[in-house]
N, C-alpha and C. Protein backbone atom coordinates (compact mmCIF):
# COMPACT_ATOMS: atom_id res chain seq x y z
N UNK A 1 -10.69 26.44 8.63
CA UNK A 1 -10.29 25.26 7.87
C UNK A 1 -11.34 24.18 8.12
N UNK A 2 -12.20 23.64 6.84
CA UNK A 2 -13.30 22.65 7.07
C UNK A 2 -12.51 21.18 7.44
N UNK A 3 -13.03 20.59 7.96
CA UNK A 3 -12.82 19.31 8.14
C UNK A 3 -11.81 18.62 6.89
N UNK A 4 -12.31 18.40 5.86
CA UNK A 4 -11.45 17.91 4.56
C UNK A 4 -10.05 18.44 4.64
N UNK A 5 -10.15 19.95 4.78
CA UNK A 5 -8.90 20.59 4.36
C UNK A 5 -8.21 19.91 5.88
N UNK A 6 -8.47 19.92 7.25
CA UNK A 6 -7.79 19.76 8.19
C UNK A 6 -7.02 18.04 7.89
N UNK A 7 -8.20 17.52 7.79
CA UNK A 7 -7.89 15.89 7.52
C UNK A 7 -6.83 15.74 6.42
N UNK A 8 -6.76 16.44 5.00
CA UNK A 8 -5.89 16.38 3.84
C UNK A 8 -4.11 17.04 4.47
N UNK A 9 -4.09 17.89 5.09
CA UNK A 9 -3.27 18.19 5.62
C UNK A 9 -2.70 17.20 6.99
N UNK A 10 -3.61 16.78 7.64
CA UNK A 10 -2.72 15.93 8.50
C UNK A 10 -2.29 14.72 7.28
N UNK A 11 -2.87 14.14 6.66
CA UNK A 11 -2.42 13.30 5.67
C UNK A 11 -0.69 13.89 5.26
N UNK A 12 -1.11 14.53 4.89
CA UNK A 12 0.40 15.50 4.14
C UNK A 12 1.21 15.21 4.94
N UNK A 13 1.26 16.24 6.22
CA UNK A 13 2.15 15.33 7.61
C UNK A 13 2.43 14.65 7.31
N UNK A 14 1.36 13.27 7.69
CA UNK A 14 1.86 11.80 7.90
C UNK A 14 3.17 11.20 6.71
N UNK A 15 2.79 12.05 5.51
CA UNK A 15 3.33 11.40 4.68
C UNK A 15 4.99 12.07 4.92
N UNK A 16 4.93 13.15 4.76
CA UNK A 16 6.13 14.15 4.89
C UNK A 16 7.24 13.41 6.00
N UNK A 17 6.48 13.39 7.08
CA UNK A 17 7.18 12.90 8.49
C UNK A 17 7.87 11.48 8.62
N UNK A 18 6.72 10.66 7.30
CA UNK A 18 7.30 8.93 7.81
C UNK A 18 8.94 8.20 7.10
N UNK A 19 8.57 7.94 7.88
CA UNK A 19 10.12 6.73 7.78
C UNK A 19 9.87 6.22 6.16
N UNK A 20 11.06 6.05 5.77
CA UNK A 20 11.12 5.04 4.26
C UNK A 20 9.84 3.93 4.78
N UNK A 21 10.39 3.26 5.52
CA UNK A 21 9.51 1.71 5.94
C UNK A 21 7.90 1.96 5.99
N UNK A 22 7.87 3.30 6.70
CA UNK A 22 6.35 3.52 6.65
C UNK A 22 5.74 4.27 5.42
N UNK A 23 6.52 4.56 4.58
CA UNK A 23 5.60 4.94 3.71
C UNK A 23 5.33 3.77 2.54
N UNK A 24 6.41 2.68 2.55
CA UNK A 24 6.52 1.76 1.96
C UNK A 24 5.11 0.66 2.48
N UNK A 25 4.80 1.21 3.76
CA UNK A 25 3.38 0.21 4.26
C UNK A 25 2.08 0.91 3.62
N UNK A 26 2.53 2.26 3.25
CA UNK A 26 1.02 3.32 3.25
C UNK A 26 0.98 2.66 1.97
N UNK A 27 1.87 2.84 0.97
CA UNK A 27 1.93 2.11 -0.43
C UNK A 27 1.09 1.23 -0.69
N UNK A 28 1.72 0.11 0.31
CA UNK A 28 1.24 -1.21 -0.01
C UNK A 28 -0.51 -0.88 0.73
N UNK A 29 -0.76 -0.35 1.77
CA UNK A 29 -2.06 -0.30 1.99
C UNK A 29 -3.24 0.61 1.30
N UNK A 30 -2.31 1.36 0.38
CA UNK A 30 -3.20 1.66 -0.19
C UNK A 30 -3.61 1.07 -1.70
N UNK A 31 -2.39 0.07 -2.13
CA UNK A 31 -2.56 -0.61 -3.12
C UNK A 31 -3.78 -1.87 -3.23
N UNK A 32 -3.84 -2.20 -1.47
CA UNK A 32 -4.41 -3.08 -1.06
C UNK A 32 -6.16 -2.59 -0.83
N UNK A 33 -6.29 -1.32 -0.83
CA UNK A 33 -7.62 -0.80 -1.03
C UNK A 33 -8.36 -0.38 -2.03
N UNK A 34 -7.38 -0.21 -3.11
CA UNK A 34 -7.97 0.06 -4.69
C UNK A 34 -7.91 -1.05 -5.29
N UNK A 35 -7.21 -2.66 -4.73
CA UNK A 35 -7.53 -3.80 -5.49
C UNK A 35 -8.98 -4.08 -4.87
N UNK A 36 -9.17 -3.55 -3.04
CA UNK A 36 -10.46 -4.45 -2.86
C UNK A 36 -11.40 -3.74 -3.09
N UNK A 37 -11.28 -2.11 -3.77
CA UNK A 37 -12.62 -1.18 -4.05
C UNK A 37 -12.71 -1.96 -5.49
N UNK A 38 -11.94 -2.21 -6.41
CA UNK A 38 -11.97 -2.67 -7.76
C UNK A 38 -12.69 -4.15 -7.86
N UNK A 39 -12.33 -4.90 -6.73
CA UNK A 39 -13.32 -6.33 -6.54
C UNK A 39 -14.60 -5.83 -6.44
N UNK A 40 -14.95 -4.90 -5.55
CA UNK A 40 -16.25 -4.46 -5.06
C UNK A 40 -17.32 -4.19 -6.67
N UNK A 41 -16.56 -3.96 -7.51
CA UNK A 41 -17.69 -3.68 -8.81
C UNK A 41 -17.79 -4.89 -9.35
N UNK A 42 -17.33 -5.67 -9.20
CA UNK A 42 -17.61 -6.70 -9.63
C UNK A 42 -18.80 -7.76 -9.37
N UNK A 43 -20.04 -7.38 -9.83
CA UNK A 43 -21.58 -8.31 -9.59
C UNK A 43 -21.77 -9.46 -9.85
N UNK A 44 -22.99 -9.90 -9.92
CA UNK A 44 -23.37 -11.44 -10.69
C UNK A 44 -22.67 -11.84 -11.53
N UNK A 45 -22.20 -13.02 -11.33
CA UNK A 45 -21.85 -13.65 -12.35
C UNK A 45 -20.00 -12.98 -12.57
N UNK A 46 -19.82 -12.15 -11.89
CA UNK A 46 -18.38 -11.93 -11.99
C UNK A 46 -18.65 -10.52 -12.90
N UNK A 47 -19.73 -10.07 -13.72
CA UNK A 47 -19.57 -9.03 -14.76
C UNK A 47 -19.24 -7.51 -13.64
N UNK A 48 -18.88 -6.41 -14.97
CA UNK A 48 -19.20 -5.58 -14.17
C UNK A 48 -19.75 -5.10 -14.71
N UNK A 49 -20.85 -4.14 -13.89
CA UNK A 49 -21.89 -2.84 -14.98
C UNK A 49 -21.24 -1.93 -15.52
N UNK A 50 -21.84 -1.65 -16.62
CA UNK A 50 -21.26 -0.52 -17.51
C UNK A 50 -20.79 0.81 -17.16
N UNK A 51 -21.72 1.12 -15.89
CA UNK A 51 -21.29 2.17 -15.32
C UNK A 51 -20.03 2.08 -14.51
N UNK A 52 -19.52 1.35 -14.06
CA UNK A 52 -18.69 1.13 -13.39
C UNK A 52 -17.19 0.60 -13.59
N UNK A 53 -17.55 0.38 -15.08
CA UNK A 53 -15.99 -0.15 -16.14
C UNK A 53 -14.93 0.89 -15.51
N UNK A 54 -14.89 2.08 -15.83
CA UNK A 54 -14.15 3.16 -15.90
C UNK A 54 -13.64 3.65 -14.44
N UNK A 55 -14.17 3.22 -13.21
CA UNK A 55 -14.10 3.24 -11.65
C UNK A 55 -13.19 2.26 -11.54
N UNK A 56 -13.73 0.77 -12.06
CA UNK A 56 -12.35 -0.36 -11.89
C UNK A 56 -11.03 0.09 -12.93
N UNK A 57 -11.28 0.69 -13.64
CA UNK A 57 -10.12 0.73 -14.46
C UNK A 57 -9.10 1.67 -13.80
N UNK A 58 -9.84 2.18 -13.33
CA UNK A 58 -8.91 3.82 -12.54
C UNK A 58 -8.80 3.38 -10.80
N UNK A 59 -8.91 2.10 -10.68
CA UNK A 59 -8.70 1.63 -9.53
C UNK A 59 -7.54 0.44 -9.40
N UNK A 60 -7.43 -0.58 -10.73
CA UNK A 60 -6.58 -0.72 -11.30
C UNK A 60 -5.09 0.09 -11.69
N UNK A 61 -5.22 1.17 -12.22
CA UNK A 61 -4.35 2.07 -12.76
C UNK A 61 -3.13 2.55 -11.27
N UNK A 62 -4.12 2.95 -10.84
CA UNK A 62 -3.94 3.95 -8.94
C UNK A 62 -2.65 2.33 -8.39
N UNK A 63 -3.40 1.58 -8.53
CA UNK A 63 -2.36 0.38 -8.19
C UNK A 63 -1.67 0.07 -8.64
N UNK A 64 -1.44 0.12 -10.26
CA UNK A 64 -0.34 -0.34 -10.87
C UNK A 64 0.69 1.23 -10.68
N UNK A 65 0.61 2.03 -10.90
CA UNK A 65 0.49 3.32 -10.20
C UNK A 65 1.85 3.13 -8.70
N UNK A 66 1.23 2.45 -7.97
CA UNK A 66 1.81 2.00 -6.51
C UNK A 66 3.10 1.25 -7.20
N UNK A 67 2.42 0.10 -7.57
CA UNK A 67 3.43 -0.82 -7.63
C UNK A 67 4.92 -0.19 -8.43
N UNK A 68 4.30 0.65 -10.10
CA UNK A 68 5.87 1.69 -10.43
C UNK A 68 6.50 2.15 -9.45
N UNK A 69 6.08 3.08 -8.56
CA UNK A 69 6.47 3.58 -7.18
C UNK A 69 7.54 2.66 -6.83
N UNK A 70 6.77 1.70 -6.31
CA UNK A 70 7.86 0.40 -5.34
C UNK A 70 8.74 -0.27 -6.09
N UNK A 71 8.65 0.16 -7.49
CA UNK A 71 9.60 -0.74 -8.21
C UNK A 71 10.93 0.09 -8.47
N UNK A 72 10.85 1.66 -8.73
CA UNK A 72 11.79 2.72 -8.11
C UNK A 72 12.17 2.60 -6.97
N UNK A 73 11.26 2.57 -6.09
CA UNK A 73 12.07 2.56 -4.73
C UNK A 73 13.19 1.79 -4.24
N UNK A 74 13.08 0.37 -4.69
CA UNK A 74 14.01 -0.80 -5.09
C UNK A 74 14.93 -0.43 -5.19
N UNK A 75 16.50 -0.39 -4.46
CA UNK A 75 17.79 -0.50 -4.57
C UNK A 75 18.43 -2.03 -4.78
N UNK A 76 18.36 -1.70 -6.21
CA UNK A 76 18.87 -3.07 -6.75
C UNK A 76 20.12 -3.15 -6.18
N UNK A 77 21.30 -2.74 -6.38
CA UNK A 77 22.56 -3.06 -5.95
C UNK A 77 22.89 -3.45 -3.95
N UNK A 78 22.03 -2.21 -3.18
CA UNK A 78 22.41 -2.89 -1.71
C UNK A 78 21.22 -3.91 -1.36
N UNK A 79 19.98 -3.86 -2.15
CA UNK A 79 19.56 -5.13 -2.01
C UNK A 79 19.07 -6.28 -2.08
N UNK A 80 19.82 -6.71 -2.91
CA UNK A 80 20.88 -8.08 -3.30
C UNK A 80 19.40 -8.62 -3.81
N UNK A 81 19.31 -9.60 -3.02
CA UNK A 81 18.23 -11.16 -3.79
C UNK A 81 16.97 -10.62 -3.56
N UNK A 82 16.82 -10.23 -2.39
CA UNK A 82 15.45 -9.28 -1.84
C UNK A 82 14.74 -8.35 -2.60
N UNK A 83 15.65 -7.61 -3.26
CA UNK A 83 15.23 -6.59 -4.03
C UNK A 83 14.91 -7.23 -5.39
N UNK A 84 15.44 -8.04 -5.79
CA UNK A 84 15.35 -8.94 -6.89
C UNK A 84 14.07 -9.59 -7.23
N UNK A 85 13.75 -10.51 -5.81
CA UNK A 85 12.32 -11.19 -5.98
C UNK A 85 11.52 -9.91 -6.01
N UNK A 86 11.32 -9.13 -5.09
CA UNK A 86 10.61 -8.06 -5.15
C UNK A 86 9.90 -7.45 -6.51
N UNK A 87 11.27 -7.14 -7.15
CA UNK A 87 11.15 -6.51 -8.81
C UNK A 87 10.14 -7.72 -9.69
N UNK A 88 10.64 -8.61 -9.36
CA UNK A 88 9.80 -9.79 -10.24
C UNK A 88 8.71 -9.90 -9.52
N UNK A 89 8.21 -10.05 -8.41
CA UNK A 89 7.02 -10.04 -8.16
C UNK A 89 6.00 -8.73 -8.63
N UNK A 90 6.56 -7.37 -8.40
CA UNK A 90 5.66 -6.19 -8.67
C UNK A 90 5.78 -5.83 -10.40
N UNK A 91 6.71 -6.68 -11.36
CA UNK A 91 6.26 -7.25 -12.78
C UNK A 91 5.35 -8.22 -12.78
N UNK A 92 5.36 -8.96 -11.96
CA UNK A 92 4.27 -10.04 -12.19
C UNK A 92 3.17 -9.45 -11.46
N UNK A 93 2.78 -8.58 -10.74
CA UNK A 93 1.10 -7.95 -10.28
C UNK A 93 1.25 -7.22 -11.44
N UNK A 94 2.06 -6.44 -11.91
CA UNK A 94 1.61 -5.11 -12.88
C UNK A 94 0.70 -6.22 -14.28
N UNK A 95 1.48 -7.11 -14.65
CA UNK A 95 1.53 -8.09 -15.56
C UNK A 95 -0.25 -8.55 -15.60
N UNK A 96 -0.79 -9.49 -14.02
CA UNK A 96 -1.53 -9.75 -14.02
C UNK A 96 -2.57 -8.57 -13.72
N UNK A 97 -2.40 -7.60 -13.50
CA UNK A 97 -3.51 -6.28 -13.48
C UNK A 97 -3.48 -5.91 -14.46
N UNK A 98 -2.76 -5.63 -15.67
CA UNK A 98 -3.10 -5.40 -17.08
C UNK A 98 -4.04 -6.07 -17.46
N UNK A 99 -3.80 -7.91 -17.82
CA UNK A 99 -4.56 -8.52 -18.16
C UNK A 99 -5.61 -8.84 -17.80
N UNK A 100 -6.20 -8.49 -16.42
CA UNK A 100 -7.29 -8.38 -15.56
C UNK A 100 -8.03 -7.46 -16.09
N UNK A 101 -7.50 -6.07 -16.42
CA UNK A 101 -8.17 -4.94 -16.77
C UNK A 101 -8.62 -4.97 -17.62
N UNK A 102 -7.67 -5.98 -18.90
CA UNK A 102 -8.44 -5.60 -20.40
C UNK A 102 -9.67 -6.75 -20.20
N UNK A 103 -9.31 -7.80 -19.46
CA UNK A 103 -10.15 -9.10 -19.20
C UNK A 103 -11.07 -8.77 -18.34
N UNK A 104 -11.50 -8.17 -17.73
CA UNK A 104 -11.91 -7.74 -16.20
C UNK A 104 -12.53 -9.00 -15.47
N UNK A 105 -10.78 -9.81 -15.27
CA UNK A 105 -10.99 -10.58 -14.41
C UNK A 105 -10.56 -10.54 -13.35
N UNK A 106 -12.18 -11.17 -12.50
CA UNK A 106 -11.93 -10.81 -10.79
C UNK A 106 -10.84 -11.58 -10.18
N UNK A 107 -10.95 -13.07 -10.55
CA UNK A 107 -9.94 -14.13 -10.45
C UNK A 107 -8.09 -13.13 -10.09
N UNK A 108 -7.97 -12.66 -10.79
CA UNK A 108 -6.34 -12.07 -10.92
C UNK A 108 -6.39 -11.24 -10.49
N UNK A 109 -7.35 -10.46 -9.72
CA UNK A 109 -7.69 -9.08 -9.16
C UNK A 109 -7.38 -9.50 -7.40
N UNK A 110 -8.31 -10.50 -7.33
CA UNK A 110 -8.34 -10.82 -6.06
C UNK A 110 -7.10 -11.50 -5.95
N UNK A 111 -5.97 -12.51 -6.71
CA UNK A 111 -4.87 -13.02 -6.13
C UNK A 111 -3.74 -12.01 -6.05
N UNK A 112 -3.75 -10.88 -6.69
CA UNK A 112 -2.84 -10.34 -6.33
C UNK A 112 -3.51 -9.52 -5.40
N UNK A 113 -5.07 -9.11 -4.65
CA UNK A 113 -5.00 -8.22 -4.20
C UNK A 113 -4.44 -9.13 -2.45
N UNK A 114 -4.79 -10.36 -2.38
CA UNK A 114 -4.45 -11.55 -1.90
C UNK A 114 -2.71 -11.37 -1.23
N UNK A 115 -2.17 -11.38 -2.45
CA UNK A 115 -0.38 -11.52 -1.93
C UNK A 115 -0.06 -10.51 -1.68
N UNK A 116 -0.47 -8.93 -2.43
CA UNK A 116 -0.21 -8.22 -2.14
C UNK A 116 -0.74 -7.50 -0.34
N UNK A 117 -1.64 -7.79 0.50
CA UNK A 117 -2.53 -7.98 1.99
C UNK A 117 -0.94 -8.83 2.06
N UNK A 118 -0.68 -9.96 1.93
CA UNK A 118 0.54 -10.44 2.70
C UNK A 118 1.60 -10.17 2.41
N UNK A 119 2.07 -9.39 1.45
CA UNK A 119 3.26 -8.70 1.49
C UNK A 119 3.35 -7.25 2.79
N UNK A 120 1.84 -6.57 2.65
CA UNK A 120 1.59 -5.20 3.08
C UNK A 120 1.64 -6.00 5.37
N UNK A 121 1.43 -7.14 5.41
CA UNK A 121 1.13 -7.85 6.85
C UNK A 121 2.83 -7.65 7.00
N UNK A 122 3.85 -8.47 6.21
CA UNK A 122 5.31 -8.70 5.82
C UNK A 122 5.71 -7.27 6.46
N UNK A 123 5.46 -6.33 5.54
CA UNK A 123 6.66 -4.98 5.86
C UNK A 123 5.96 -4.60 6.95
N UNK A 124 5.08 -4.43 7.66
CA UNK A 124 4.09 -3.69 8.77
C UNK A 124 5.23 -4.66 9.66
N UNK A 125 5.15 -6.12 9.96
CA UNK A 125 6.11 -6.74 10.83
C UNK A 125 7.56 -5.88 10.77
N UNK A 126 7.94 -6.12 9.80
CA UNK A 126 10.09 -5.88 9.02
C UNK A 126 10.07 -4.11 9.42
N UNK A 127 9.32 -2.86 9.85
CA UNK A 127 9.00 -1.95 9.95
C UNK A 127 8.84 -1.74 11.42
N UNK A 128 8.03 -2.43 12.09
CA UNK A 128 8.31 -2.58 13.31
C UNK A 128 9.19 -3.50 14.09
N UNK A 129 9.65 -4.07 14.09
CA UNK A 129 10.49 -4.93 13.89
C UNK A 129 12.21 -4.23 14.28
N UNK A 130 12.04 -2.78 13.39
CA UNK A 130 13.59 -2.33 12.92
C UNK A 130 13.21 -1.05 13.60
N UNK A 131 11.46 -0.54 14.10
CA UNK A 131 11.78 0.93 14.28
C UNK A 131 12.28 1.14 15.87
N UNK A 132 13.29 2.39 15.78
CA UNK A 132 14.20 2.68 17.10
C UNK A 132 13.32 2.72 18.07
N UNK A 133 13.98 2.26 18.75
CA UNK A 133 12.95 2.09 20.02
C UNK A 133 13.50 4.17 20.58
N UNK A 134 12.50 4.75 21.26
CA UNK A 134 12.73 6.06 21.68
C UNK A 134 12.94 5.85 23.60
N UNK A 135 14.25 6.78 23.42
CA UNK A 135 14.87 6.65 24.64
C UNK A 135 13.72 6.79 25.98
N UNK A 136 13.97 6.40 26.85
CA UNK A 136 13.11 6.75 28.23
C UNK A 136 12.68 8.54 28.36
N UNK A 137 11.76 8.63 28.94
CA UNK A 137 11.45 9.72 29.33
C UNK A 137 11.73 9.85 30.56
N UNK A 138 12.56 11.01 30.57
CA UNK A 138 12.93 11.62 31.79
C UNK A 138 12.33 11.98 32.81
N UNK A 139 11.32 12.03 33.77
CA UNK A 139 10.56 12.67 34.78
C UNK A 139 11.06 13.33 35.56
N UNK A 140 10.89 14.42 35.99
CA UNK A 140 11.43 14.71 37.19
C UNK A 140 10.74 14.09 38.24
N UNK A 141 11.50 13.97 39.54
CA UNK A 141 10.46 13.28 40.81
C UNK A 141 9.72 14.34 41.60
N UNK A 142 8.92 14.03 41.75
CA UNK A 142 8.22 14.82 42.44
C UNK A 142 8.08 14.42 44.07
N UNK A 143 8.11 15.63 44.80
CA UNK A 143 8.09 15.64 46.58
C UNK A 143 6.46 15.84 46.74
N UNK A 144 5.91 14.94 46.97
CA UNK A 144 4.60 15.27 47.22
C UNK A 144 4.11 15.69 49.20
N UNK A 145 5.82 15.54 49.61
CA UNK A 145 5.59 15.94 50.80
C UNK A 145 5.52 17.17 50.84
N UNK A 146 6.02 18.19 49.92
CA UNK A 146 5.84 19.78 49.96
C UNK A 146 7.31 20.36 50.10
């Protein structure tokens, strides 16, 4: 097994194994890396090169992408107001990443990639915060007199 395949598979793990809360951080961190690879094409003057339209667009997409995700994930009914702002906020990134995309403006790229870094800081806290603490480990004692 080459390297890739070993690395793609522990990925798998990670994902398989984590808590709601943590995959809800991988989300957000990875939403938070295709807004700042999608800033990254962005050159002089704010344009982007031609070659590179189709990289931001599909970097864009991958995020709005995330954000559907989190907007399913959302249990509107157990939660209440939370879940509420939530929904309206990840309409309002999807909202402003559309119009970014057809606009390819960096301006709306970077504020949501902006709130979205402090939402992704938010659940990393609310995640640890709530995860079980794991009972003591047992040792046996050891007689080092023999």
């Amino acid at each position: 097994m080459g390297y890739t395949n070993a690395y793609t598979a522990y990925r798998e793990t990670g994902v398989k194994t984590a808590s709601q809360g943590k995959l809800i951080v991988m989300l957000y961190e990875e939403a938070v890396r295709q807004l700042g690879t999608a800033i990254s094409f962005f050159g002089e003057g704010n344009k982007v090169e031609p070659g590179n339209i189709e990289k931001l667009n599909n970097c864009i997409i991958k995020t709005q992408d995330i954000l559907t995700e989190l907007m399913t994930s959302l249990d509107m009914d157990k939660g209440g107001e939370i879940a509420k702002n939530l929904m309206a906020l990840y309409v309002f990134f999807n909202k402003e990443l559309l119009d970014a995309n057809i606009k390819r403006d960096k301006q709306k790229i970077e504020s949501v990639h902006r709130m979205m870094d402090e939402l992704t800081n938010a659940w990393i806290t609310a995640v640890e915060s709530t995860a079980p603490v794991a009972p003591p480990v047992s040792r046996p004692n050891i007689d080092i007199n023999g």
